[in-house]
C-alpha atoms as a PDB file:
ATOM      1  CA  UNK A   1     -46.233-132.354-196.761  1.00  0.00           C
ATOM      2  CA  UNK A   2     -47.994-133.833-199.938  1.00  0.00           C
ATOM      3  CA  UNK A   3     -50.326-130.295-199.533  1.00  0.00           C
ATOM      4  CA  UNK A   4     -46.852-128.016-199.556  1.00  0.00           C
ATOM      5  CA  UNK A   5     -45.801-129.874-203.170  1.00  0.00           C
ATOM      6  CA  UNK A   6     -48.969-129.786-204.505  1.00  0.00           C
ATOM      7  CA  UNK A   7     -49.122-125.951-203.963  1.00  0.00           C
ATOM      8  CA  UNK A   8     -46.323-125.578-205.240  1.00  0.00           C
ATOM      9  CA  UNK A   9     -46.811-127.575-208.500  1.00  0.00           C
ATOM     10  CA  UNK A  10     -49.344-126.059-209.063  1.00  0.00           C
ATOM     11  CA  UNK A  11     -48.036-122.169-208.506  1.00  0.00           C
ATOM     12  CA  UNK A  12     -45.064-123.403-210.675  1.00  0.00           C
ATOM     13  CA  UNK A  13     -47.781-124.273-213.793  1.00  0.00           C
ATOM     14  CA  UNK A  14     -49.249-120.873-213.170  1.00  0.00           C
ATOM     15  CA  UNK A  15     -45.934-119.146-213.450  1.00  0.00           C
ATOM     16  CA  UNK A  16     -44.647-120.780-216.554  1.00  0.00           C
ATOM     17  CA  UNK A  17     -48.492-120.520-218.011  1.00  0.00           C
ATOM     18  CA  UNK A  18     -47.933-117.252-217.577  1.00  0.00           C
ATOM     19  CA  UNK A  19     -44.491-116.236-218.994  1.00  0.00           C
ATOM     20  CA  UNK A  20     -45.416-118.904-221.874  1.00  0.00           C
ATOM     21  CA  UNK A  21     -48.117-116.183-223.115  1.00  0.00           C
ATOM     22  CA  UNK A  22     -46.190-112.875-222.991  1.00  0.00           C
ATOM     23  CA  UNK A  23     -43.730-114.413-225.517  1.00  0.00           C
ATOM     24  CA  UNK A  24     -44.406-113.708-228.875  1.00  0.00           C
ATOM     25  CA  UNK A  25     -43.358-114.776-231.931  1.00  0.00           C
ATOM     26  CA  UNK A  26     -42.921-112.425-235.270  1.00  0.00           C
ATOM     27  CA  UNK A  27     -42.014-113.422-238.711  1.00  0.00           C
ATOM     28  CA  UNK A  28     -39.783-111.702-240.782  1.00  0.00           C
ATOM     29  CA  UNK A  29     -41.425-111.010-244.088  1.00  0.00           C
ATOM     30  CA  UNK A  30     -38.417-112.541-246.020  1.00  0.00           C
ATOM     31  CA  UNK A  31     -39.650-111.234-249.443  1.00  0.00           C
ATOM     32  CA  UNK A  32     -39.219-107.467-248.300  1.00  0.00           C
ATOM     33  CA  UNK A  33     -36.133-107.976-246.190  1.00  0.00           C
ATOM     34  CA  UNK A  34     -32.976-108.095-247.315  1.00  0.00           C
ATOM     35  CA  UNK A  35     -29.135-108.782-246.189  1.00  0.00           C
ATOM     36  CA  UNK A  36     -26.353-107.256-248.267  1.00  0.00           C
ATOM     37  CA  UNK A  37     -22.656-108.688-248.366  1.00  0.00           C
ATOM     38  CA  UNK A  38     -19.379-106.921-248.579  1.00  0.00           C
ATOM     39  CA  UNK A  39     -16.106-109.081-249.231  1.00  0.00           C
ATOM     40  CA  UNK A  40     -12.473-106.843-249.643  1.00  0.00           C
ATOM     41  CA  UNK A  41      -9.491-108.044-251.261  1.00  0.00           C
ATOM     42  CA  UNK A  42      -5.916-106.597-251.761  1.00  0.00           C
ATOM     43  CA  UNK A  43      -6.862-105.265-255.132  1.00  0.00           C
ATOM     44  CA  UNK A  44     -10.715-104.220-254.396  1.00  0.00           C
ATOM     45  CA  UNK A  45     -13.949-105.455-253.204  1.00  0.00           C
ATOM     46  CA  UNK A  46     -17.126-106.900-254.388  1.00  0.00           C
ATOM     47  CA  UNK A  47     -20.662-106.908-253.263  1.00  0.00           C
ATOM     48  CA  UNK A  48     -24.147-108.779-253.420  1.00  0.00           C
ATOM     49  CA  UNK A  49     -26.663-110.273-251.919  1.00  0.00           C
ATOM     50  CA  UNK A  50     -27.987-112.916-249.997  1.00  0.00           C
ATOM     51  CA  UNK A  51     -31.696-113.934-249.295  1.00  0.00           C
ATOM     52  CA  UNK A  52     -33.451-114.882-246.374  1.00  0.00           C
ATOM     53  CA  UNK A  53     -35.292-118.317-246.573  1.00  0.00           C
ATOM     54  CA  UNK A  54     -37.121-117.637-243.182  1.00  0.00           C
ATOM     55  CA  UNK A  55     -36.744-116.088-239.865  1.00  0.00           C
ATOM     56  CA  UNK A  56     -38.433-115.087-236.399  1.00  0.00           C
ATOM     57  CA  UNK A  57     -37.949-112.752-233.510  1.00  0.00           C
ATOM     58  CA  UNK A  58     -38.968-114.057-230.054  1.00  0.00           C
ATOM     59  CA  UNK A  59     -40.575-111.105-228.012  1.00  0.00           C
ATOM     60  CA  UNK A  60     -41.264-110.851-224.405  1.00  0.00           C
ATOM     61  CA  UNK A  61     -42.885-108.027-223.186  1.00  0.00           C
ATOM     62  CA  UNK A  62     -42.386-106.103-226.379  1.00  0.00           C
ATOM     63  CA  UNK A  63     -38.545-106.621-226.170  1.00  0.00           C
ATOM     64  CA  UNK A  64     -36.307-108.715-228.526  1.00  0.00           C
ATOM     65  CA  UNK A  65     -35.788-111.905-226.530  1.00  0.00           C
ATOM     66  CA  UNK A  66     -34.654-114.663-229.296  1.00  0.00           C
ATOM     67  CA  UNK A  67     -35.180-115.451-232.570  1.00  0.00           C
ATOM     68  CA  UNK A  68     -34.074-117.740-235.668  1.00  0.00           C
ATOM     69  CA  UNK A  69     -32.746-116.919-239.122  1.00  0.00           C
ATOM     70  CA  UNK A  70     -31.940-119.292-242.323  1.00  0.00           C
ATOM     71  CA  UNK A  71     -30.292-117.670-245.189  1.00  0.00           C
ATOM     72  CA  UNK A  72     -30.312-119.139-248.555  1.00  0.00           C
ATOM     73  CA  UNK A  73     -26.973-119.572-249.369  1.00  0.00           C
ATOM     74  CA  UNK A  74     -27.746-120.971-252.777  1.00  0.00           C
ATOM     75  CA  UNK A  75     -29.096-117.167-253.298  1.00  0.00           C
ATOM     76  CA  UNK A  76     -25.909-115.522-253.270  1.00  0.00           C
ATOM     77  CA  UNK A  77     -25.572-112.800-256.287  1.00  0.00           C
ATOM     78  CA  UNK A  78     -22.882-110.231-257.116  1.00  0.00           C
ATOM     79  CA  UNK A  79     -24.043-107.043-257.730  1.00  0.00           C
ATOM     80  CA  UNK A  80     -20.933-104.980-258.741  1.00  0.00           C
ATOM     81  CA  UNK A  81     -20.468-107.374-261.535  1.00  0.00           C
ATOM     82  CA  UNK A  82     -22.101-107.691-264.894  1.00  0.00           C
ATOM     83  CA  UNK A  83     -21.933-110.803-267.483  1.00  0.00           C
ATOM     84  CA  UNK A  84     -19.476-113.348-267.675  1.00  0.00           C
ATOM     85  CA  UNK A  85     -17.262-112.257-264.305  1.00  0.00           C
ATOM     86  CA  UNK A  86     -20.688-112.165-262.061  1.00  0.00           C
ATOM     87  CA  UNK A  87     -21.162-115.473-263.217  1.00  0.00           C
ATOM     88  CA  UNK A  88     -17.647-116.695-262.592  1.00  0.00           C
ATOM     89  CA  UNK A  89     -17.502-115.142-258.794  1.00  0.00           C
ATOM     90  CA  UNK A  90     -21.181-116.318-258.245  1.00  0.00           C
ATOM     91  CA  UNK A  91     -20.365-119.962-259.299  1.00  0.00           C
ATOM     92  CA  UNK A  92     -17.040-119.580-257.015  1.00  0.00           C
ATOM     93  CA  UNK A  93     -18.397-118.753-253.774  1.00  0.00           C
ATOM     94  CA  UNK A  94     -20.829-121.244-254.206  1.00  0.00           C
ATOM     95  CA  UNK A  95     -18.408-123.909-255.043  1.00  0.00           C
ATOM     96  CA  UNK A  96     -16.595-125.266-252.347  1.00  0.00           C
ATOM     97  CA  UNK A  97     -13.796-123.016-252.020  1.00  0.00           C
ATOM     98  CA  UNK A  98     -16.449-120.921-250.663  1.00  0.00           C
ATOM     99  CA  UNK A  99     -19.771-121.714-249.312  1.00  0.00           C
ATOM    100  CA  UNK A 100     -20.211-124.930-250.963  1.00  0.00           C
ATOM    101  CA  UNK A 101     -24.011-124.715-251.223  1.00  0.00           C
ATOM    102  CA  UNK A 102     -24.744-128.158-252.668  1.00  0.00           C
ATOM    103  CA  UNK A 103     -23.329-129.347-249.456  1.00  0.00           C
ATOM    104  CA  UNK A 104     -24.133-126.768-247.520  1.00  0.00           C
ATOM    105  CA  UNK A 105     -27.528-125.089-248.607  1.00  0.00           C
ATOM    106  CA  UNK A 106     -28.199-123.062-245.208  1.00  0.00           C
ATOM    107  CA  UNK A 107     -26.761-120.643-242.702  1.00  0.00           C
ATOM    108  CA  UNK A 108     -28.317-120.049-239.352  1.00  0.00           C
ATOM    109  CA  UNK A 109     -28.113-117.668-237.146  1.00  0.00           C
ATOM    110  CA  UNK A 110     -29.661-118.510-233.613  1.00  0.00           C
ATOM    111  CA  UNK A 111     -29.908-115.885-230.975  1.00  0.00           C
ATOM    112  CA  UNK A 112     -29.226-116.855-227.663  1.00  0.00           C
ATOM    113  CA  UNK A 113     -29.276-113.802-225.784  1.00  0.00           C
ATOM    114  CA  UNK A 114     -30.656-110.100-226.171  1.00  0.00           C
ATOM    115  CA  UNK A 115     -30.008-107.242-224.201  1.00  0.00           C
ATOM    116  CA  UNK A 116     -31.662-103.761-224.240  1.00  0.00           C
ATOM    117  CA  UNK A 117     -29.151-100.886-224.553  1.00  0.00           C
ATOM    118  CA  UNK A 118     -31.452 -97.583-225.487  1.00  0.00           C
ATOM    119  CA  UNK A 119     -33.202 -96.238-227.915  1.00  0.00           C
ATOM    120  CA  UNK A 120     -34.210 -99.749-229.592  1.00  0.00           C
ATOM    121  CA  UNK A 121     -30.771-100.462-229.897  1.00  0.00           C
ATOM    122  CA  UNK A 122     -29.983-104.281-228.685  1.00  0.00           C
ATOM    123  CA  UNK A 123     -27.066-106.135-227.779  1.00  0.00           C
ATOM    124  CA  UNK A 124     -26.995-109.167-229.419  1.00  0.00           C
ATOM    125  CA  UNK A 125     -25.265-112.350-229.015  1.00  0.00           C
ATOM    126  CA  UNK A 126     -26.023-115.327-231.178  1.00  0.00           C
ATOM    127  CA  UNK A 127     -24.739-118.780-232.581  1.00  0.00           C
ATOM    128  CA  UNK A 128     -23.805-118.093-236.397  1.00  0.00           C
ATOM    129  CA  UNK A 129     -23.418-121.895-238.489  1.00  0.00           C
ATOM    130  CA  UNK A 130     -22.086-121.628-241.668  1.00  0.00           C
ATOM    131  CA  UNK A 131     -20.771-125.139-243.684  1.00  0.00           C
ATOM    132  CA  UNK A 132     -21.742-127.384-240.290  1.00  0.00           C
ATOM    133  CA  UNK A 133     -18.829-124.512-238.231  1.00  0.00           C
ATOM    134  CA  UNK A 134     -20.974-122.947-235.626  1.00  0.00           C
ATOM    135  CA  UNK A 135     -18.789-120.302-233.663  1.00  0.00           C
ATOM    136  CA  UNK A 136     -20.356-116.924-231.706  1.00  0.00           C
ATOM    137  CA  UNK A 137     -21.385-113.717-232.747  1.00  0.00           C
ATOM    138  CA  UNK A 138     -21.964-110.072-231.351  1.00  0.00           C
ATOM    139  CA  UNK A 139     -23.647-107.218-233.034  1.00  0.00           C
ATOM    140  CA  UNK A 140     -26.039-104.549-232.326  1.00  0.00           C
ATOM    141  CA  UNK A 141     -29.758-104.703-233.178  1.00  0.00           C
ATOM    142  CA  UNK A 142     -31.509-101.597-234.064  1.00  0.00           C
ATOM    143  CA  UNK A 143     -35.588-102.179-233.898  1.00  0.00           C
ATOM    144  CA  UNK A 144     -36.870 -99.290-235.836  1.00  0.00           C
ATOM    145  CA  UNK A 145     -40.466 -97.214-235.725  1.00  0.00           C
ATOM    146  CA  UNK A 146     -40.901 -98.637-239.117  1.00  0.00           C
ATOM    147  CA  UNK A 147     -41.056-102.330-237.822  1.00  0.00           C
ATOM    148  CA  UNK A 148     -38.017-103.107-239.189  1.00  0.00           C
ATOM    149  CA  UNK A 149     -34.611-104.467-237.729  1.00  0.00           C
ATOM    150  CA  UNK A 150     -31.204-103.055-238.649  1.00  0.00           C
ATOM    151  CA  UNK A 151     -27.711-104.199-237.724  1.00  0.00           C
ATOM    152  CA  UNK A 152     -24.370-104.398-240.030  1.00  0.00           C
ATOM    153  CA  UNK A 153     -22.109-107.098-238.417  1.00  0.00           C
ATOM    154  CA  UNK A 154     -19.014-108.719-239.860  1.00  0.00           C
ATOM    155  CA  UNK A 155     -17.690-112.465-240.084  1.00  0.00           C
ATOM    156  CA  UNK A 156     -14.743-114.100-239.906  1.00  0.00           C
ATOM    157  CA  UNK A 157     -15.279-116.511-242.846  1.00  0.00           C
ATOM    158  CA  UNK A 158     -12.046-118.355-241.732  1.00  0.00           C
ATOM    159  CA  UNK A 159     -13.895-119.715-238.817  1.00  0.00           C
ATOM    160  CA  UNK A 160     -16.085-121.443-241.196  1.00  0.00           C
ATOM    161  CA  UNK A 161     -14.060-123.209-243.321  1.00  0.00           C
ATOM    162  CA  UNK A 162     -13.902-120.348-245.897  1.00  0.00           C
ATOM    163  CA  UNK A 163     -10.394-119.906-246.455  1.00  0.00           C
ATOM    164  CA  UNK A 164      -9.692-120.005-250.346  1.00  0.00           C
ATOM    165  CA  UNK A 165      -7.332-117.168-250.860  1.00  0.00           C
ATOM    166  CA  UNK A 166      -6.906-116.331-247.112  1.00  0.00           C
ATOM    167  CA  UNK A 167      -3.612-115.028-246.230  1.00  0.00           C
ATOM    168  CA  UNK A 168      -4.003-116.389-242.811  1.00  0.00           C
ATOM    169  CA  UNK A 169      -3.849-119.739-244.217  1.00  0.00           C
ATOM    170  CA  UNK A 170      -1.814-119.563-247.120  1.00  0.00           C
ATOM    171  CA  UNK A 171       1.265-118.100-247.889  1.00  0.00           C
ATOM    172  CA  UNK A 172       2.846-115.843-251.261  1.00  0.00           C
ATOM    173  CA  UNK A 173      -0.833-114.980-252.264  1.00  0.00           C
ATOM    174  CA  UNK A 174       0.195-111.214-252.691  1.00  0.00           C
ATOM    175  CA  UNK A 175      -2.160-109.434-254.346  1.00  0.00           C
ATOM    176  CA  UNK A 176      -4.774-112.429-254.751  1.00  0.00           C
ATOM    177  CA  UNK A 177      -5.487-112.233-250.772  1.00  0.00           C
ATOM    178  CA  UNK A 178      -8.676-112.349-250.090  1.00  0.00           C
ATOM    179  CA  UNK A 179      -9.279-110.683-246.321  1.00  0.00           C
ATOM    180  CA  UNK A 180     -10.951-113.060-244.266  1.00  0.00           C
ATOM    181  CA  UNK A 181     -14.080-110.828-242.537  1.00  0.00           C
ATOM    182  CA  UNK A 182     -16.926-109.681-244.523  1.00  0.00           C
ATOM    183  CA  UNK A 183     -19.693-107.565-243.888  1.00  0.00           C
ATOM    184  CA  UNK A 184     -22.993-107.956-243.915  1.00  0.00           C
ATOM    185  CA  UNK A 185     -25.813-105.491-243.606  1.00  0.00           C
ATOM    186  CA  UNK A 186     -29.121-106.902-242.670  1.00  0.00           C
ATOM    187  CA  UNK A 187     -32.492-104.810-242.834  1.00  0.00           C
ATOM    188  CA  UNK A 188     -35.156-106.999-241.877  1.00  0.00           C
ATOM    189  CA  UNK A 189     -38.774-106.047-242.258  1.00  0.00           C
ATOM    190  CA  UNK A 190     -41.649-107.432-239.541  1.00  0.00           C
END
């Protein structure tokens, strides 16, 4: 009997020796990647962007498995705006109507499952936490010949706590609603 567990033990260490070496993990080069935000209102939209503090993909067998991002939410620019306004919005969303970044410095985005769909194209489904609210997410993953990863995915910022100027929270706003998804298109570069 002791013989049959021992065997087994031991096959079992082989196994997971194994599958422990055909997972790999790749950086992100956060200084060449970037992630671009879109936020629409009644009366227009603005854009910017946010930068990625650090991040990894988790391969196995050459095929997205995992991975981990942090975005610097202290990074957040406007880029439609110039002067005194881009100033204004930028010091808004980081205030804590918005993002509250003193608070809140971070967003991660964990991904918890992977699935290949064709041509490099991935489902993905992942745990987004923004301001301590962590609350699924599903997008598709595009791994390009270029070693680079593309998706555009949008956010319900309402399910985070974000809901200064929300309509589905507050009532009369007219045309100071603020929608509550944005967008966010992500180019990441391995």
């Amino acid at each position: 009997m002791k013989s049959k567990f021992l065997k087994g033990g031991i096959a079992s260490v082989i196994l997971l020796t194994t599958v422990a070496f055909t997972s790999t993990k790749r950086e992100v080069r956060v200084e060449e990647s970037t992630i671009e935000w879109t936020g629409e209102k009644v009366t227009g939209s603005h854009n910017g962007t946010i930068k990625l503090q650090k991040g990894h993909f988790i391969f196995e067998d050459d095929e997205i498995v995992g991975g981990e991002f942090i975005m610097d939410m202290s990074s957040i620019k406007v880029t439609d705006l110039e002067g005194e306004y881009r100033q204004k919005l930028e010091g808004h969303l980081k205030s804590e109507d918005f993002f509250g970044v003193e608070k809140y410095p971070t967003a991660k985005l964990v991904i918890t499952n992977a699935a290949k769909k064709a041509n490099n194209v991935y489902g993905i489904v992942g745990d987004l936490t923004i301001k301590e609210e962590t609350h699924p997410v599903t997008f598709d993953l595009k791994l390009n010949d270029d070693n680079t990863a593309t998706t555009k995915l949008t956010i319900d910022r309402s399910k985070y706590n974000v809901r200064y100027g929300s309509g589905s929270f507050f009532d009369n706003l007219g045309d100071k609603t603020i929608y509550d998804n944005f967008d966010l298109d992500v180019n990441l570069k391995l």
